[in-house]
Every structure is written in structure tokens, then in C-alpha cells.
N, C-alpha and C. Protein backbone atom coordinates (compact mmCIF):
# COMPACT_ATOMS: atom_id res chain seq x y z
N UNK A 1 52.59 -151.07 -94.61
CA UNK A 1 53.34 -151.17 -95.85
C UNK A 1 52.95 -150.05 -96.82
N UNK A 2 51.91 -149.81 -97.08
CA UNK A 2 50.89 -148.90 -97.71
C UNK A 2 51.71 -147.07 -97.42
N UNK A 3 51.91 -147.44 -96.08
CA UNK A 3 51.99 -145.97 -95.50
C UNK A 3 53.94 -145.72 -96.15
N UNK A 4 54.48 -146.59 -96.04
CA UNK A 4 56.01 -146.42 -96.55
C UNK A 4 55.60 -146.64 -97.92
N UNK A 5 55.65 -147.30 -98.31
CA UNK A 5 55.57 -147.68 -99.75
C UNK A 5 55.07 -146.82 -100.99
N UNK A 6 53.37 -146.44 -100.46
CA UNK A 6 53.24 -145.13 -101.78
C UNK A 6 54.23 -143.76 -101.72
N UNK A 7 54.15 -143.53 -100.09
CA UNK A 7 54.87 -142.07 -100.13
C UNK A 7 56.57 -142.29 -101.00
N UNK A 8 56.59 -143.69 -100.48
CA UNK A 8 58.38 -143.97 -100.73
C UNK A 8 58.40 -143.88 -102.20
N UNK A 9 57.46 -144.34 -102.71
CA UNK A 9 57.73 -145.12 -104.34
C UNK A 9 57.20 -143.26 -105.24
N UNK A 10 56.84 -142.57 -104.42
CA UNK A 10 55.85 -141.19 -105.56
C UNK A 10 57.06 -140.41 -104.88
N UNK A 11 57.45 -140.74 -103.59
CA UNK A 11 58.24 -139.43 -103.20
C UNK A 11 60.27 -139.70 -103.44
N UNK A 12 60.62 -141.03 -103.78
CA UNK A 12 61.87 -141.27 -103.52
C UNK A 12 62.57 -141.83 -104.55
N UNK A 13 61.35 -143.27 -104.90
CA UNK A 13 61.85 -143.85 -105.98
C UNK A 13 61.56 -143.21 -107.29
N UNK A 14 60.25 -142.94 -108.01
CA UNK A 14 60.21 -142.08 -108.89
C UNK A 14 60.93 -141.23 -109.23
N UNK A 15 61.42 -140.16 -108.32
CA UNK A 15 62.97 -139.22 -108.77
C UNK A 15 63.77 -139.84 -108.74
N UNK A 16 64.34 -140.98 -108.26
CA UNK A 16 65.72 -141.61 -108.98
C UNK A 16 65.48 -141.63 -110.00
N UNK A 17 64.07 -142.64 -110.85
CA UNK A 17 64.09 -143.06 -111.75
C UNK A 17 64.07 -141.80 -112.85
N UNK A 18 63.99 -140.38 -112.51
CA UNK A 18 64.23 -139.48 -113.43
C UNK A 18 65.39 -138.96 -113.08
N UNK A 19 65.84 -139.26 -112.68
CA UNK A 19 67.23 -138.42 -111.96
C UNK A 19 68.49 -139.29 -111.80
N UNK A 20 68.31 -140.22 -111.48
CA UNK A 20 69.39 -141.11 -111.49
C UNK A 20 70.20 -140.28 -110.19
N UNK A 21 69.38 -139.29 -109.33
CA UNK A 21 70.27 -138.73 -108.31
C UNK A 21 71.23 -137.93 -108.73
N UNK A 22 71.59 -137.81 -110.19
CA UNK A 22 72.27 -137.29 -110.88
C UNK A 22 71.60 -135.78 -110.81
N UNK A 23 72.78 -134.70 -110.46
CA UNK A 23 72.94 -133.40 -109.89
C UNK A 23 73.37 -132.26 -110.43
N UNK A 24 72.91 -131.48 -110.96
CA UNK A 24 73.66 -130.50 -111.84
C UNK A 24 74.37 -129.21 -110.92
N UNK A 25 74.86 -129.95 -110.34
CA UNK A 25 75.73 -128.76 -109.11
C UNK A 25 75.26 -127.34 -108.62
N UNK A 26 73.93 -126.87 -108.32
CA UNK A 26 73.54 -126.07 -108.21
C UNK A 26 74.10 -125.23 -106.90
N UNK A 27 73.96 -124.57 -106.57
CA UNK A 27 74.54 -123.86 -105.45
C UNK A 27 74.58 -123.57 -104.01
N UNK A 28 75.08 -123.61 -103.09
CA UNK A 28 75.11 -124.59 -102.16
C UNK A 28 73.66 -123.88 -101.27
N UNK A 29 73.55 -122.87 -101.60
CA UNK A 29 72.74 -122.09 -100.72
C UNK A 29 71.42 -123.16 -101.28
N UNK A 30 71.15 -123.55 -102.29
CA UNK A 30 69.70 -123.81 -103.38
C UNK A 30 69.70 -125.37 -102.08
N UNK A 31 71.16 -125.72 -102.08
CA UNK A 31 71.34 -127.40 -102.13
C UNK A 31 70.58 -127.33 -99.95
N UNK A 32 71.18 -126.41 -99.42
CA UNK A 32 71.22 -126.51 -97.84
C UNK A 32 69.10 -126.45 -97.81
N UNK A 33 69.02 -125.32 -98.79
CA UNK A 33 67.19 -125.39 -98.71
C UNK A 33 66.60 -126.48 -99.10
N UNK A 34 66.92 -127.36 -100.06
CA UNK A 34 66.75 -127.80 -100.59
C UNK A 34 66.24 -128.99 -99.08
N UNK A 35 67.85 -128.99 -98.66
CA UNK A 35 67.58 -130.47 -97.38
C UNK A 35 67.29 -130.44 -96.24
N UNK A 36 66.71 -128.26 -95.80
CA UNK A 36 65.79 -128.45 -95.16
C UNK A 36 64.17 -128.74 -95.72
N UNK A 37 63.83 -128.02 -96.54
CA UNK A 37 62.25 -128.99 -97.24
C UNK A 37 62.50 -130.32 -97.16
N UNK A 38 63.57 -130.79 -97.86
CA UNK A 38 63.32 -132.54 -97.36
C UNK A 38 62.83 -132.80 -96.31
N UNK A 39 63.96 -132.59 -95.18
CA UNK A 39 63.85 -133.05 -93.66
C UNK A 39 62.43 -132.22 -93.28
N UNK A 40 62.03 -131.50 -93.38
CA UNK A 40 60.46 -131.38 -93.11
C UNK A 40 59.82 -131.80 -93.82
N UNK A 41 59.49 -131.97 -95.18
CA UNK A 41 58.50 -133.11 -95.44
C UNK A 41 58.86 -134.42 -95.18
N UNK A 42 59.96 -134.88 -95.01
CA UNK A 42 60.21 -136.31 -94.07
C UNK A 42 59.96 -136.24 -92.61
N UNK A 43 59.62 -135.08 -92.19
CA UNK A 43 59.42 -135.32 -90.23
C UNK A 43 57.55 -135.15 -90.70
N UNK A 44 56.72 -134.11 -91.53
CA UNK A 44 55.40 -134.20 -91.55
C UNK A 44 55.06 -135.54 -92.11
N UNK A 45 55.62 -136.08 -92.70
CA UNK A 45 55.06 -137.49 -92.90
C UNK A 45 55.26 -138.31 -92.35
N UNK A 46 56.15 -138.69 -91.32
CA UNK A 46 56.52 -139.12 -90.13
C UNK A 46 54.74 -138.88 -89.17
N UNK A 47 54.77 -137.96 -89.04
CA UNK A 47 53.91 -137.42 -88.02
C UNK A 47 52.32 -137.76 -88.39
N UNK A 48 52.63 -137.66 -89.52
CA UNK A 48 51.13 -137.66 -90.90
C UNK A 48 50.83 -139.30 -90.61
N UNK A 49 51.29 -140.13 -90.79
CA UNK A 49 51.51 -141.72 -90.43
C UNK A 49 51.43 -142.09 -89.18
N UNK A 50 52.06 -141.34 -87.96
CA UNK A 50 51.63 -141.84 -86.53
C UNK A 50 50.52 -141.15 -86.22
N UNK A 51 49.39 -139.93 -86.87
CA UNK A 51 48.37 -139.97 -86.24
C UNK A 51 47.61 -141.35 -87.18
N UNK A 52 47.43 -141.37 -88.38
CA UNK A 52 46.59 -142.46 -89.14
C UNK A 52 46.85 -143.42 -87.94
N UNK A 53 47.66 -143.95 -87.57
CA UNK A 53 47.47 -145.23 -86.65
C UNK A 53 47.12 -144.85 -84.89
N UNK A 54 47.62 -144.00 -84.60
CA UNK A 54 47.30 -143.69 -83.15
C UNK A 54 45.90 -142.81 -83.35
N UNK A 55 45.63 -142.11 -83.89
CA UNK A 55 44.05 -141.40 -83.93
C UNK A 55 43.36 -141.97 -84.46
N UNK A 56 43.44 -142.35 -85.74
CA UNK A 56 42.60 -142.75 -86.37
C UNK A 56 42.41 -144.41 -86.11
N UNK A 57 43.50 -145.16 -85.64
CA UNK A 57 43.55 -146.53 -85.29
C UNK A 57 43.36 -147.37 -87.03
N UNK A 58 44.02 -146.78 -87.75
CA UNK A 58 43.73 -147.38 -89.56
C UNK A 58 45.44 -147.37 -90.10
N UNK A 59 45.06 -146.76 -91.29
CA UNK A 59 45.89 -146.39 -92.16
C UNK A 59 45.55 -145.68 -92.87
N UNK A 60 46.54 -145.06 -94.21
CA UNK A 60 46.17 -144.12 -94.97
C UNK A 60 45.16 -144.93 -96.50
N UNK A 61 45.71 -146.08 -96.31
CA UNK A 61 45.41 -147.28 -96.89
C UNK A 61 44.16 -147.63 -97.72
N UNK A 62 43.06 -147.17 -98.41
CA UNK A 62 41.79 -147.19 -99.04
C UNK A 62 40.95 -148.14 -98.41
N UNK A 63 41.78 -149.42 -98.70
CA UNK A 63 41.46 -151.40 -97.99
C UNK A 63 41.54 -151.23 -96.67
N UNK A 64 42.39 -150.68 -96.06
CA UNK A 64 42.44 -150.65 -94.40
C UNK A 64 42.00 -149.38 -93.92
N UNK A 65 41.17 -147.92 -94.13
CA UNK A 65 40.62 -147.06 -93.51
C UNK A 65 40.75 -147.05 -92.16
N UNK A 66 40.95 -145.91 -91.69
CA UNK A 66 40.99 -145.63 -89.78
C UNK A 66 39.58 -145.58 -89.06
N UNK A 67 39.46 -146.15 -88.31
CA UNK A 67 37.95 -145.94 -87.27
C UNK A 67 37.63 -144.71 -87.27
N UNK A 68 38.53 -144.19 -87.10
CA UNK A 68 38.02 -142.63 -86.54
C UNK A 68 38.48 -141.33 -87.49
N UNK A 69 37.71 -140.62 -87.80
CA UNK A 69 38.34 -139.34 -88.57
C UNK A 69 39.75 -138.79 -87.78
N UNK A 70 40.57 -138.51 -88.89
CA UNK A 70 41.89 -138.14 -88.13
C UNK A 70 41.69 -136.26 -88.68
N UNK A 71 42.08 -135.55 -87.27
CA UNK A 71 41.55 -134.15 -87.27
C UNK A 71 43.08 -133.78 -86.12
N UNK A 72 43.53 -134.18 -85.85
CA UNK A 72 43.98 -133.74 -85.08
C UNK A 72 45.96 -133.46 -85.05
N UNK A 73 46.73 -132.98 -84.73
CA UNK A 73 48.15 -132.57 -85.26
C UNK A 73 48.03 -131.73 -85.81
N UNK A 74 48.66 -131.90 -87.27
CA UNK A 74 48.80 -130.89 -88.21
C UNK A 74 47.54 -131.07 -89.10
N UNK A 75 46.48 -131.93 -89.10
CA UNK A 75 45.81 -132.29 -89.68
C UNK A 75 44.87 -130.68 -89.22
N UNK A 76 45.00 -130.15 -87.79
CA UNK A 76 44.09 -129.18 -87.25
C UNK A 76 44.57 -128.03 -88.01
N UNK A 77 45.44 -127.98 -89.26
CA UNK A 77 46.02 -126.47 -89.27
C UNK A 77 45.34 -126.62 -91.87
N UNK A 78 45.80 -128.24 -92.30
CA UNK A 78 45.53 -128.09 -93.14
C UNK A 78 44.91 -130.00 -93.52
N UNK A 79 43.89 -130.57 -94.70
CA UNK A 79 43.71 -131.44 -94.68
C UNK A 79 44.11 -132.31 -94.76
N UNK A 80 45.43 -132.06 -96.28
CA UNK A 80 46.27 -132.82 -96.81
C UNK A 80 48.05 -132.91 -96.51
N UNK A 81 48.50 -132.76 -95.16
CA UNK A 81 49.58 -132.78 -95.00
C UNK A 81 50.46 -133.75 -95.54
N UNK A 82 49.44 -135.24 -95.16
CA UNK A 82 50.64 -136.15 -96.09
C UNK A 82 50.88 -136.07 -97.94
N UNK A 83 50.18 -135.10 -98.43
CA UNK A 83 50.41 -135.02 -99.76
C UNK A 83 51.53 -134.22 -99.82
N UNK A 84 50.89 -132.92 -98.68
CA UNK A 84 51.72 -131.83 -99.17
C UNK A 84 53.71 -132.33 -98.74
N UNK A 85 54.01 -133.18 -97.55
CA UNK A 85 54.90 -133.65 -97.35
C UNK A 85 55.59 -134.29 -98.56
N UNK A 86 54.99 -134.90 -99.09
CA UNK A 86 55.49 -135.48 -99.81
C UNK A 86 55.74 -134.71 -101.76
N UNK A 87 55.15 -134.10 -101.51
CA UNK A 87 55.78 -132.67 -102.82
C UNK A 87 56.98 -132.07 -102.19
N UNK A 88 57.11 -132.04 -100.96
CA UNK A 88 57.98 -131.56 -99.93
C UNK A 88 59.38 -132.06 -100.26
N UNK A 89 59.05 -133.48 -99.97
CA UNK A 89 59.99 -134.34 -100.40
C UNK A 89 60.57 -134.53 -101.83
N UNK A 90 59.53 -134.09 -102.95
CA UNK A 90 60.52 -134.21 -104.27
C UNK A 90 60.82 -132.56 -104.60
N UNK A 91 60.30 -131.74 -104.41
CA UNK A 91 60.62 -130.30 -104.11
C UNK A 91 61.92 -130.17 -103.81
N UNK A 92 62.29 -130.76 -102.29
CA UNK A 92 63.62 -130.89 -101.23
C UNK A 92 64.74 -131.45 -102.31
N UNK A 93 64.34 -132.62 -103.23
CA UNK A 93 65.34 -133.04 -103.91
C UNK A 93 65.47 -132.35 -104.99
N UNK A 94 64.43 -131.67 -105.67
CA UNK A 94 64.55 -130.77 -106.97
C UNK A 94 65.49 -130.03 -106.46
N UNK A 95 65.54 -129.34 -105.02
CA UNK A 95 66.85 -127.83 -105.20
C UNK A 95 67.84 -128.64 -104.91
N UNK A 96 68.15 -129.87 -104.08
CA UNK A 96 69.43 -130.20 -103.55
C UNK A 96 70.06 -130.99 -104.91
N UNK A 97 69.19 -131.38 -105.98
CA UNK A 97 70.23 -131.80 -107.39
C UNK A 97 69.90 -130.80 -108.20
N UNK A 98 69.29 -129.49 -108.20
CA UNK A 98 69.33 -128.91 -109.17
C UNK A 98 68.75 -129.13 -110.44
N UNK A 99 67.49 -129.44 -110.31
CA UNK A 99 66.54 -130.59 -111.23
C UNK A 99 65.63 -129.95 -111.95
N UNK A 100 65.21 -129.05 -112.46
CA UNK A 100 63.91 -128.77 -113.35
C UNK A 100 62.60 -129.88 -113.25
N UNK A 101 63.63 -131.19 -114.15
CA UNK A 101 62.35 -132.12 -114.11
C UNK A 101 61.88 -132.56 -112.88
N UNK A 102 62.31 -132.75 -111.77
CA UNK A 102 61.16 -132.59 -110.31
C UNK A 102 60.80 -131.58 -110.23
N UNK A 103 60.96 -130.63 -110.97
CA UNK A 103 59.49 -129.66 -110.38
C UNK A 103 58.55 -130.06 -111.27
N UNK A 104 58.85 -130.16 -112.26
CA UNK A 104 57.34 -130.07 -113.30
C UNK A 104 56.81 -131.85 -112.64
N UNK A 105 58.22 -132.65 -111.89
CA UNK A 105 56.88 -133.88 -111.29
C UNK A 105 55.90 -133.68 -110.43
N UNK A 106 56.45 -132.93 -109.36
CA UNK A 106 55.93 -132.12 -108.35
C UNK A 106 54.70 -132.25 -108.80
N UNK A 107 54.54 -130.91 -110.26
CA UNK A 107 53.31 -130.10 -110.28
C UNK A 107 52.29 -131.25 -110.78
N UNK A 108 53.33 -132.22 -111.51
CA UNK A 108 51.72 -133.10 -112.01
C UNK A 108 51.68 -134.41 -110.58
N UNK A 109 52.28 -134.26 -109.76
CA UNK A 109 52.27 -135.31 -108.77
C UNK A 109 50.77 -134.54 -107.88
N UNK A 110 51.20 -133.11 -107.45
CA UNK A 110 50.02 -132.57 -107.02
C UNK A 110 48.72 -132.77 -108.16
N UNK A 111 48.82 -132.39 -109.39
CA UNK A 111 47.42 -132.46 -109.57
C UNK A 111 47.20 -133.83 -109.85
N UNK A 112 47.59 -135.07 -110.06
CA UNK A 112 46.85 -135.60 -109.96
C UNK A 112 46.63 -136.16 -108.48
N UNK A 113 47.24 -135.81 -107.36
CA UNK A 113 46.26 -135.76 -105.91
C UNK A 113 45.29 -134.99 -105.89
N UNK A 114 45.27 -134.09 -106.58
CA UNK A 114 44.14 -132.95 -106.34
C UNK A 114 43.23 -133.81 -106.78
N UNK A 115 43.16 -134.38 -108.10
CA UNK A 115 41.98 -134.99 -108.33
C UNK A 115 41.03 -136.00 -107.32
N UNK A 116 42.04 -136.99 -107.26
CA UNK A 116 42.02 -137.62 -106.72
C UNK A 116 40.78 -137.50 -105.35
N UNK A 117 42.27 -136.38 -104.69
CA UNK A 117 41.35 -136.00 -103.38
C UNK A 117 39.98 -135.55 -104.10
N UNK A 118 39.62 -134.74 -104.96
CA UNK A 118 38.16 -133.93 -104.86
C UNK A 118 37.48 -135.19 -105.54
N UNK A 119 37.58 -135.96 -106.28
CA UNK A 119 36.61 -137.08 -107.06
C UNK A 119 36.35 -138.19 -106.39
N UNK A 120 37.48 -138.57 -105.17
CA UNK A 120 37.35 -139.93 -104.64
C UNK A 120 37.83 -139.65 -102.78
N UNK A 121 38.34 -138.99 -102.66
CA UNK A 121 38.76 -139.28 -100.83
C UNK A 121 37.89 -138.05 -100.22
N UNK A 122 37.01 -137.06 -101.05
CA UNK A 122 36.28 -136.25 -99.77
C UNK A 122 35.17 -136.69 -99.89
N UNK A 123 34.51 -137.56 -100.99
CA UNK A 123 33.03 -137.77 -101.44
C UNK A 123 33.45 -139.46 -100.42
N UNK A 124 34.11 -139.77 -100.33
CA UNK A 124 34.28 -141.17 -99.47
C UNK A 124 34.57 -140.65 -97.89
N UNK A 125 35.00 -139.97 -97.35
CA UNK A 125 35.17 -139.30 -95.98
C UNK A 125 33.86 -138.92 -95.97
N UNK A 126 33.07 -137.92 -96.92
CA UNK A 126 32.10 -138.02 -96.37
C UNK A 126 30.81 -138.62 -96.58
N UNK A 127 30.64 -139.42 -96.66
CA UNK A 127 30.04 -140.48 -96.83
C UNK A 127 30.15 -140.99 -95.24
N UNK A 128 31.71 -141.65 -94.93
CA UNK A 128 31.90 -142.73 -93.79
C UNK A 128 31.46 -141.87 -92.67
N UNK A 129 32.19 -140.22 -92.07
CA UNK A 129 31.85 -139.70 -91.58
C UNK A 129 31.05 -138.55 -91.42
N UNK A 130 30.43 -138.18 -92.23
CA UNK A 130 29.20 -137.57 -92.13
C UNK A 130 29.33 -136.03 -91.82
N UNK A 131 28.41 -135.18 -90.87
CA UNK A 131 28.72 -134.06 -90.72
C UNK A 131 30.26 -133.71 -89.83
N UNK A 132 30.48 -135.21 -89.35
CA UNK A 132 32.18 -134.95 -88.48
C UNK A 132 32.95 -134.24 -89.16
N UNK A 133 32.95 -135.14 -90.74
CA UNK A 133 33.29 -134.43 -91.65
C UNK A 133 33.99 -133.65 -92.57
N UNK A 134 32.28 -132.96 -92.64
CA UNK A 134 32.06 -132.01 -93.44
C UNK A 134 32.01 -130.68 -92.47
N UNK A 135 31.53 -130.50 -91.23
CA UNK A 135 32.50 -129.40 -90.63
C UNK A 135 34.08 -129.61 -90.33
N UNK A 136 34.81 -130.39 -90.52
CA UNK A 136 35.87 -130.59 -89.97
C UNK A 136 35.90 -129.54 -91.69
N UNK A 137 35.76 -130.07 -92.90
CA UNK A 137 36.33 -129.79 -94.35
C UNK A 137 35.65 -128.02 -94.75
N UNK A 138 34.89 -127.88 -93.92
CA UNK A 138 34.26 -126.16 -93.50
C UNK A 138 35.29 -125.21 -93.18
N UNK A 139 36.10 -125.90 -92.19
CA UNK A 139 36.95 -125.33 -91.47
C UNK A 139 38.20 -125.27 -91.96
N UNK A 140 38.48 -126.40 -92.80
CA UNK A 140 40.11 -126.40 -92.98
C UNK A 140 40.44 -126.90 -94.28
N UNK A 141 41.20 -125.92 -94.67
CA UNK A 141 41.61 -125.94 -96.00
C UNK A 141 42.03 -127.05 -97.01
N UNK A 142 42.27 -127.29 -98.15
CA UNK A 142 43.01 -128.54 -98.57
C UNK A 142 44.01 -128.82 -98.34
N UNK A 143 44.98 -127.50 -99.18
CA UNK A 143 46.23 -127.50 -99.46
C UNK A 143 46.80 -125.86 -98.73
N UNK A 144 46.24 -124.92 -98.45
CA UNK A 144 46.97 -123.93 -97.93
C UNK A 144 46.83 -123.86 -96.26
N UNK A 145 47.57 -123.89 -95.32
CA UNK A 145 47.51 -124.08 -93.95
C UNK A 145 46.70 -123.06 -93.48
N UNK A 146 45.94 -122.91 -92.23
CA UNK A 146 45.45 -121.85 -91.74
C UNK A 146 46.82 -121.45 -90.77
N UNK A 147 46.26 -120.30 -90.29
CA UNK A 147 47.02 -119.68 -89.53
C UNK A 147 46.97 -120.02 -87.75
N UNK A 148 45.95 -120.72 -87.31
CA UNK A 148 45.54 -120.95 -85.68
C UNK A 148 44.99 -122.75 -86.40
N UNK A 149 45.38 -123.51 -85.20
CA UNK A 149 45.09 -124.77 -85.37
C UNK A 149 43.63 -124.60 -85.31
N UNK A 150 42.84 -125.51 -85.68
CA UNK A 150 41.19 -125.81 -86.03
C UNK A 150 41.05 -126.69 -84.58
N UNK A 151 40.21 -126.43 -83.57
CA UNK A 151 39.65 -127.51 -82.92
C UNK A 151 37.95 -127.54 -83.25
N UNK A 152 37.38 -129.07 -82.72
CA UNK A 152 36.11 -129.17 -83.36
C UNK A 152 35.21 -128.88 -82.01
């Protein structure tokens, strides 16, 4: 529930509720980019969600945590894919309605993940997993992808 629900409610419902879906006709070229970023941050979070349960055997969930560090997919290229998917996702809708105000949500949707992540989800990862880790977080970036997948 956790795994639909936050991404759904920060990435889907929140821009209605500023947008009303309501579109200022921007141009079709802005609108076609626009709904490919969607459809890729809707297939990485897709993907972002079936490793949490098939690798990690958890969720993304705080209360329900995965057994196992999840390192592996796209997780091998950057840390935070399901965030970045999901900026993806209100990004995708900022060009396809022609929106200003999703970008500036965007930018405060990212920072306050940024926080987040650096004050509470890497000091708790590492903690649970240890040097797994903290070389895994050596290796691979937060938010900008590497260029060759990371194996450990």
C-alpha cells in the first residue's frame, strides 16, 4: 500500500490538487516530452517497487524494511531512483499541462527528499547494514546516475 500510495499521493494526487489537470496549452512538442518523462518515471518506479519486494523481500515502507539491502537494477547505476522517478512523474506532467507551479513542486518535493534521505534513510541503512552499505553508498551516487552499472 505504502509503495502505491506515497509515490501516488506526492507524485499524482498533489498535482491535481494544484492543477486541477488544468493545462495551459503548451506546445505539442513540450506536451509529447512531457509523456515520455512520465512513462519513464512510471516504468522506473514500476521497477524501483519490484526490486524492494523481490531483492530486498520488504518494502520501501520505514515499518516494513526489506531483509536485504536492495543494490541491484537501476539501484547499480544511482541510489535514489524511486525519488528520482517520481520528480519524473510531476516533471512529465509540468511539460504535458504546461505548469510552472510543478516545477517549483518538483524542486521543493526533491529537497525535502534530500533531507530526508541525508538526516534519516542513510544514517538508518547504515546502521541496519553496515559496511554492505556504506561501500555500496562509496560507489554510487545519490541523485546523478553513473555511467557503468556498480557491482559489489
Amino acid at each position: 500500500m505504502f509503495t502505491v500510495g506515497a509515490p501516488g499521493v506526492m507524485g499524482v494526487l498533489v498535482p491535481y490538487l494544484l492543477t486541477g489537470w488544468d493545462g495551459s496549452d503548451p506546445p505539442l512538442a513540450l506536451q509529447v516530452a512531457g509523456a515520455a518523462v512520465l512513462a519513464a518515471g512510471a516504468g522506473v518506479l514500476a521497477h524501483t517497487v519490484m526490486r524492494f519486494a523481490i531483492e530486498g523481500l520488504g518494502t520501501p515502507f520505514p515499518a516494513a524494511p526489506t531483509e536485504n539491502l536492495v543494490v541491484g537494477g537501476l539501484y547499480r547505476y544511482v541510489r535514489n531512483p524511486m525519488y528520482l522517478a517520481v520528480i519524473a512523474i510531476i516533471l512529465g506532467q509540468a511539460a504535458i499541462l504546461g505548469r510552472v507551479t510543478l516545477v517549483a513542486y518538483a524542486a521543493v518535493f526533491w529537497a525535502t527528499v534530500a533531507g530526508f534521505v541525508s538526516f534519516y534513510e542513510e544514517p538508518t541503512l547504515s546502521e541496519r547494514y553496515g559496511e554492505q552499505y556504506d561501500a555500496y553508498r562509496r560507489a554510487v551516487r545519490r541523485w546523478l546516475p553513473r555511467a557503468t552499472p556498480w557491482s559489489a
